[in-house]
N, C-alpha and C. Protein backbone atom coordinates (compact mmCIF):
# COMPACT_ATOMS: atom_id res chain seq x y z
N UNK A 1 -18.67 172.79 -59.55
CA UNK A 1 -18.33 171.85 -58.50
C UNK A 1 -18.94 170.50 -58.86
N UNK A 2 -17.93 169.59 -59.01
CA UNK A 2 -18.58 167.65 -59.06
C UNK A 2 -19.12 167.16 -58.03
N UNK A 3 -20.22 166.95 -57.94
CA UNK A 3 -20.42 165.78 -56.82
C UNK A 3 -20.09 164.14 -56.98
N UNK A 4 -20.08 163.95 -56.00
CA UNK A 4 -19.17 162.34 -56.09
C UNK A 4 -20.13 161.39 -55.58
N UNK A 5 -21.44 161.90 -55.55
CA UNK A 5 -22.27 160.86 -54.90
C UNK A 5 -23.25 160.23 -55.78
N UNK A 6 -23.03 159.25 -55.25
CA UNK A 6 -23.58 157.99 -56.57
C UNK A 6 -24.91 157.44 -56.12
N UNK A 7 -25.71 157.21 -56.65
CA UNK A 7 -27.30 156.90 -56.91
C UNK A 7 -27.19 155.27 -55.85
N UNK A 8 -27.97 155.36 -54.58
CA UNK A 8 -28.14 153.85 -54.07
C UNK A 8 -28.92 152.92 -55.22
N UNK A 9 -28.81 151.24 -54.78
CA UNK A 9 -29.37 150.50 -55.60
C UNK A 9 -30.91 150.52 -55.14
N UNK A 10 -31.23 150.58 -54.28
CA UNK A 10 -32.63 151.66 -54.33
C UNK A 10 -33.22 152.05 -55.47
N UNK A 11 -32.17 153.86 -55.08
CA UNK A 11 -32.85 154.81 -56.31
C UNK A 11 -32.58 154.02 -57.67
N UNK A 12 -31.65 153.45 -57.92
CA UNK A 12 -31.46 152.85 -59.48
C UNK A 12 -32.66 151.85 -59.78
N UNK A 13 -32.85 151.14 -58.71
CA UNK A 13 -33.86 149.95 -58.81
C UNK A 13 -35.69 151.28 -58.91
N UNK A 14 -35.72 152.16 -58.48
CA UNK A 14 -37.15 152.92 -58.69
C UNK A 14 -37.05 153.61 -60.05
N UNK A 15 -35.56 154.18 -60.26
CA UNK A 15 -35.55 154.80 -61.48
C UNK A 15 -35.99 154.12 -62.66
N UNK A 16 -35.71 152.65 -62.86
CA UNK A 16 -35.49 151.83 -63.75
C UNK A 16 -37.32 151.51 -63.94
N UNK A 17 -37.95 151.01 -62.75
CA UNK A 17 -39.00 150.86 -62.40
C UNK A 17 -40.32 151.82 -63.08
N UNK A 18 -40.20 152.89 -62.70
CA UNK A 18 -41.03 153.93 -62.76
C UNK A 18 -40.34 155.51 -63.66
N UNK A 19 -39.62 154.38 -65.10
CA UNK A 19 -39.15 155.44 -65.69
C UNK A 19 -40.51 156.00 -66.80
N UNK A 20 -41.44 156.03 -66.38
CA UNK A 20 -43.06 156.91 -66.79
C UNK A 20 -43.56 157.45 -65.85
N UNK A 21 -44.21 158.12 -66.60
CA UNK A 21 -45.12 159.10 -65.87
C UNK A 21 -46.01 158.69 -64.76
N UNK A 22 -46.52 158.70 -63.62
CA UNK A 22 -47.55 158.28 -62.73
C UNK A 22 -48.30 159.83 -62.36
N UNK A 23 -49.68 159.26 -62.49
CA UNK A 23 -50.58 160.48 -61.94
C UNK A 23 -50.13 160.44 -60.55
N UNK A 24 -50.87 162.07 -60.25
CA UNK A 24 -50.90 162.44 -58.71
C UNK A 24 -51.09 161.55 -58.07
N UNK A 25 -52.49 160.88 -58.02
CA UNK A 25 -52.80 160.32 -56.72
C UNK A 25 -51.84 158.67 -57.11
N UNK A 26 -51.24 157.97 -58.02
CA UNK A 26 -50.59 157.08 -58.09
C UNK A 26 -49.23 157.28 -57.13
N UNK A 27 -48.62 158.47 -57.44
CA UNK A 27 -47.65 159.06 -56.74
C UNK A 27 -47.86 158.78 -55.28
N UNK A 28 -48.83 159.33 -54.90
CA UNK A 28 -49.31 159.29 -53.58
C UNK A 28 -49.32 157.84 -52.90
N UNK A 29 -49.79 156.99 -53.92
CA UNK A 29 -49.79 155.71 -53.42
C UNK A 29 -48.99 154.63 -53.12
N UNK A 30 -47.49 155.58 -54.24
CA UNK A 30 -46.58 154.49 -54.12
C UNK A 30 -45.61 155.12 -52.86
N UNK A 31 -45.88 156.59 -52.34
CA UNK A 31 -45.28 157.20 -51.28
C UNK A 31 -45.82 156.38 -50.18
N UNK A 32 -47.09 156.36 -50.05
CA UNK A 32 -47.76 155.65 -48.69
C UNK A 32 -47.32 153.70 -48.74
N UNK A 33 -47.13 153.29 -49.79
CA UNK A 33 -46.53 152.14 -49.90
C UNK A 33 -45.15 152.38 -49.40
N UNK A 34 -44.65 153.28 -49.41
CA UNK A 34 -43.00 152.86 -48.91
C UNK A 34 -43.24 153.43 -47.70
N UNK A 35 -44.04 154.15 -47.07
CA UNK A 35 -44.05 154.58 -45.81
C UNK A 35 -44.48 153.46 -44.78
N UNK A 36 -45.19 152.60 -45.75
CA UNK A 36 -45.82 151.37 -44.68
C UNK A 36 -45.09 150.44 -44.48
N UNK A 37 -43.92 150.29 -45.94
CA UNK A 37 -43.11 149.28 -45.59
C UNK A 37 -41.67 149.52 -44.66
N UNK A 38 -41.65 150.91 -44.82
CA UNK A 38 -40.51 151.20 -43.57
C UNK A 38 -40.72 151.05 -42.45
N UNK A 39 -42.20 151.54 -42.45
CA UNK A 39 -42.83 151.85 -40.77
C UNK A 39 -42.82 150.37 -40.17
N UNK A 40 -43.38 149.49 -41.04
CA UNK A 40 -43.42 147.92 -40.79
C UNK A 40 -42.41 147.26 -40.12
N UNK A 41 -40.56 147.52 -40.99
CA UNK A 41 -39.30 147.39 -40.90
C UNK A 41 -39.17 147.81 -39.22
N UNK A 42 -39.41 149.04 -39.24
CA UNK A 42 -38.60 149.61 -37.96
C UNK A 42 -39.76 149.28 -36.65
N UNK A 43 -40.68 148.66 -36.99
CA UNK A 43 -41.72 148.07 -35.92
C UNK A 43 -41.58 146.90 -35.13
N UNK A 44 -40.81 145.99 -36.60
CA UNK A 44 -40.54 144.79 -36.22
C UNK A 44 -39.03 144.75 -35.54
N UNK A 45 -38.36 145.17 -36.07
CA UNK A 45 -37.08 145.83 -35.15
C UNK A 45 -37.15 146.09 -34.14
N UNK A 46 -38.29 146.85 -33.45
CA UNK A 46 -38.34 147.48 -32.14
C UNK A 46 -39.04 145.71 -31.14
N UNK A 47 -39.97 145.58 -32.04
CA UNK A 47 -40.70 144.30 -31.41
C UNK A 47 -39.43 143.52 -31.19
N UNK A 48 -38.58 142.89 -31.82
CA UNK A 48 -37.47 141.94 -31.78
C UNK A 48 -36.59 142.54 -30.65
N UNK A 49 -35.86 143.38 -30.18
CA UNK A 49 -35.00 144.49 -29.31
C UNK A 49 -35.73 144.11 -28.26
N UNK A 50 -36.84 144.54 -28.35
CA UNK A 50 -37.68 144.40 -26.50
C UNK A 50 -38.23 143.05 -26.34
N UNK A 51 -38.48 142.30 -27.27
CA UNK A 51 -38.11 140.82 -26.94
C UNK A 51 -36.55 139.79 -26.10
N UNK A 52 -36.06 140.70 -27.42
CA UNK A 52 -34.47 139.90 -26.96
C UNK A 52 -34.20 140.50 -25.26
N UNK A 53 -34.25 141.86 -24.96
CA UNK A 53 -34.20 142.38 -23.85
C UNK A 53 -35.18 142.32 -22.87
N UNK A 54 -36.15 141.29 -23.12
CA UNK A 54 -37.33 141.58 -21.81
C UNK A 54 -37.80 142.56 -21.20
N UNK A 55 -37.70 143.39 -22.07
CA UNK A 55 -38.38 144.70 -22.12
C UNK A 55 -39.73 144.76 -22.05
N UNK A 56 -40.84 145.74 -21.05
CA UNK A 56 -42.29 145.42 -21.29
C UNK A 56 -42.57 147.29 -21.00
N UNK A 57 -43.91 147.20 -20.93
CA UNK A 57 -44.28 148.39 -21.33
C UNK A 57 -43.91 149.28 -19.61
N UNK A 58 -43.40 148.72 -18.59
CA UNK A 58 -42.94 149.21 -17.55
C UNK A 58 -41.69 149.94 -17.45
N UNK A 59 -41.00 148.93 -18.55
CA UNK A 59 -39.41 149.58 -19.21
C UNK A 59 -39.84 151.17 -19.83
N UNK A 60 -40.82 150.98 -20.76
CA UNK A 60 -40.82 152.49 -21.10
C UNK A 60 -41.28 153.55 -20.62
N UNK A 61 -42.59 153.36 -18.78
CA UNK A 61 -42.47 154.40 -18.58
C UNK A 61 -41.28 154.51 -17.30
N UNK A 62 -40.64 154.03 -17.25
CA UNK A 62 -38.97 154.24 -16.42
C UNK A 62 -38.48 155.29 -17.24
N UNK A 63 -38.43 154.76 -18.73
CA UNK A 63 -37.48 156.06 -20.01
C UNK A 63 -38.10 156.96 -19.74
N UNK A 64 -39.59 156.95 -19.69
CA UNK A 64 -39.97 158.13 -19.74
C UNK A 64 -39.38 159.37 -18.21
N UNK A 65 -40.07 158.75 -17.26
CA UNK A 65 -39.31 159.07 -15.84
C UNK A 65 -37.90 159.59 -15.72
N UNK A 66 -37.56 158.87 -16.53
CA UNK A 66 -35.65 159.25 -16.53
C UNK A 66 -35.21 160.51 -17.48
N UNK A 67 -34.41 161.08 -16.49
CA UNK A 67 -33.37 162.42 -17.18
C UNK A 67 -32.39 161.77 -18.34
N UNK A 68 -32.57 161.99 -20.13
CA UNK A 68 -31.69 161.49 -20.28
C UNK A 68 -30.98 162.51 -21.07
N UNK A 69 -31.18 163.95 -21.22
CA UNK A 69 -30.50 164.67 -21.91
C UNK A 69 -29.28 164.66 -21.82
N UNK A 70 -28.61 165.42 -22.45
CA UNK A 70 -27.08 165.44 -22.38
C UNK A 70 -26.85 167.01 -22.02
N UNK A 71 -26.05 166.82 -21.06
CA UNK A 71 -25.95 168.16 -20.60
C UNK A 71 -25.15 169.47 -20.89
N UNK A 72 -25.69 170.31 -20.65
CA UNK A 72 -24.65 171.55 -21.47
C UNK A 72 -24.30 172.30 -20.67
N UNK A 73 -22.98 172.70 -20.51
CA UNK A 73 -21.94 173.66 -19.75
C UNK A 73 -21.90 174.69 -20.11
């Protein structure tokens, strides 16, 4: 069976990057480096959203308060 799925410019851009060897704990470091820079991404995202919306920390315990599952028959 072919797969048809093609490498993001991402993975091409790390492959190219880090085509050697890295010790364990280097490994580790460049994992916690991309974890900080996502976590960063989707922080500032959230900060910007509840800005644009005047959103404050009263908004979230309402979400919390509120039923929002989806219901099943």
């Amino acid at each position: 069976m072919k797969s048809s799925r093609k490498l993001t410019n991402l993975q091409l851009e790390l492959l190219q990057m880090f085509s050697f060897e890295l010790t364990e704990e280097q490994l580790l470091e460049v994992q916690q480096m991309l974890i900080d820079y996502f976590a960063d991404k989707v922080t500032t995202g959230m900060d910007q959203i509840f800005e644009q919306n005047n959103w404050s920390e009263q908004q979230i315990q309402k979400w919390a308060k509120k039923h929002m599952r989806t219901p099943y028959y």
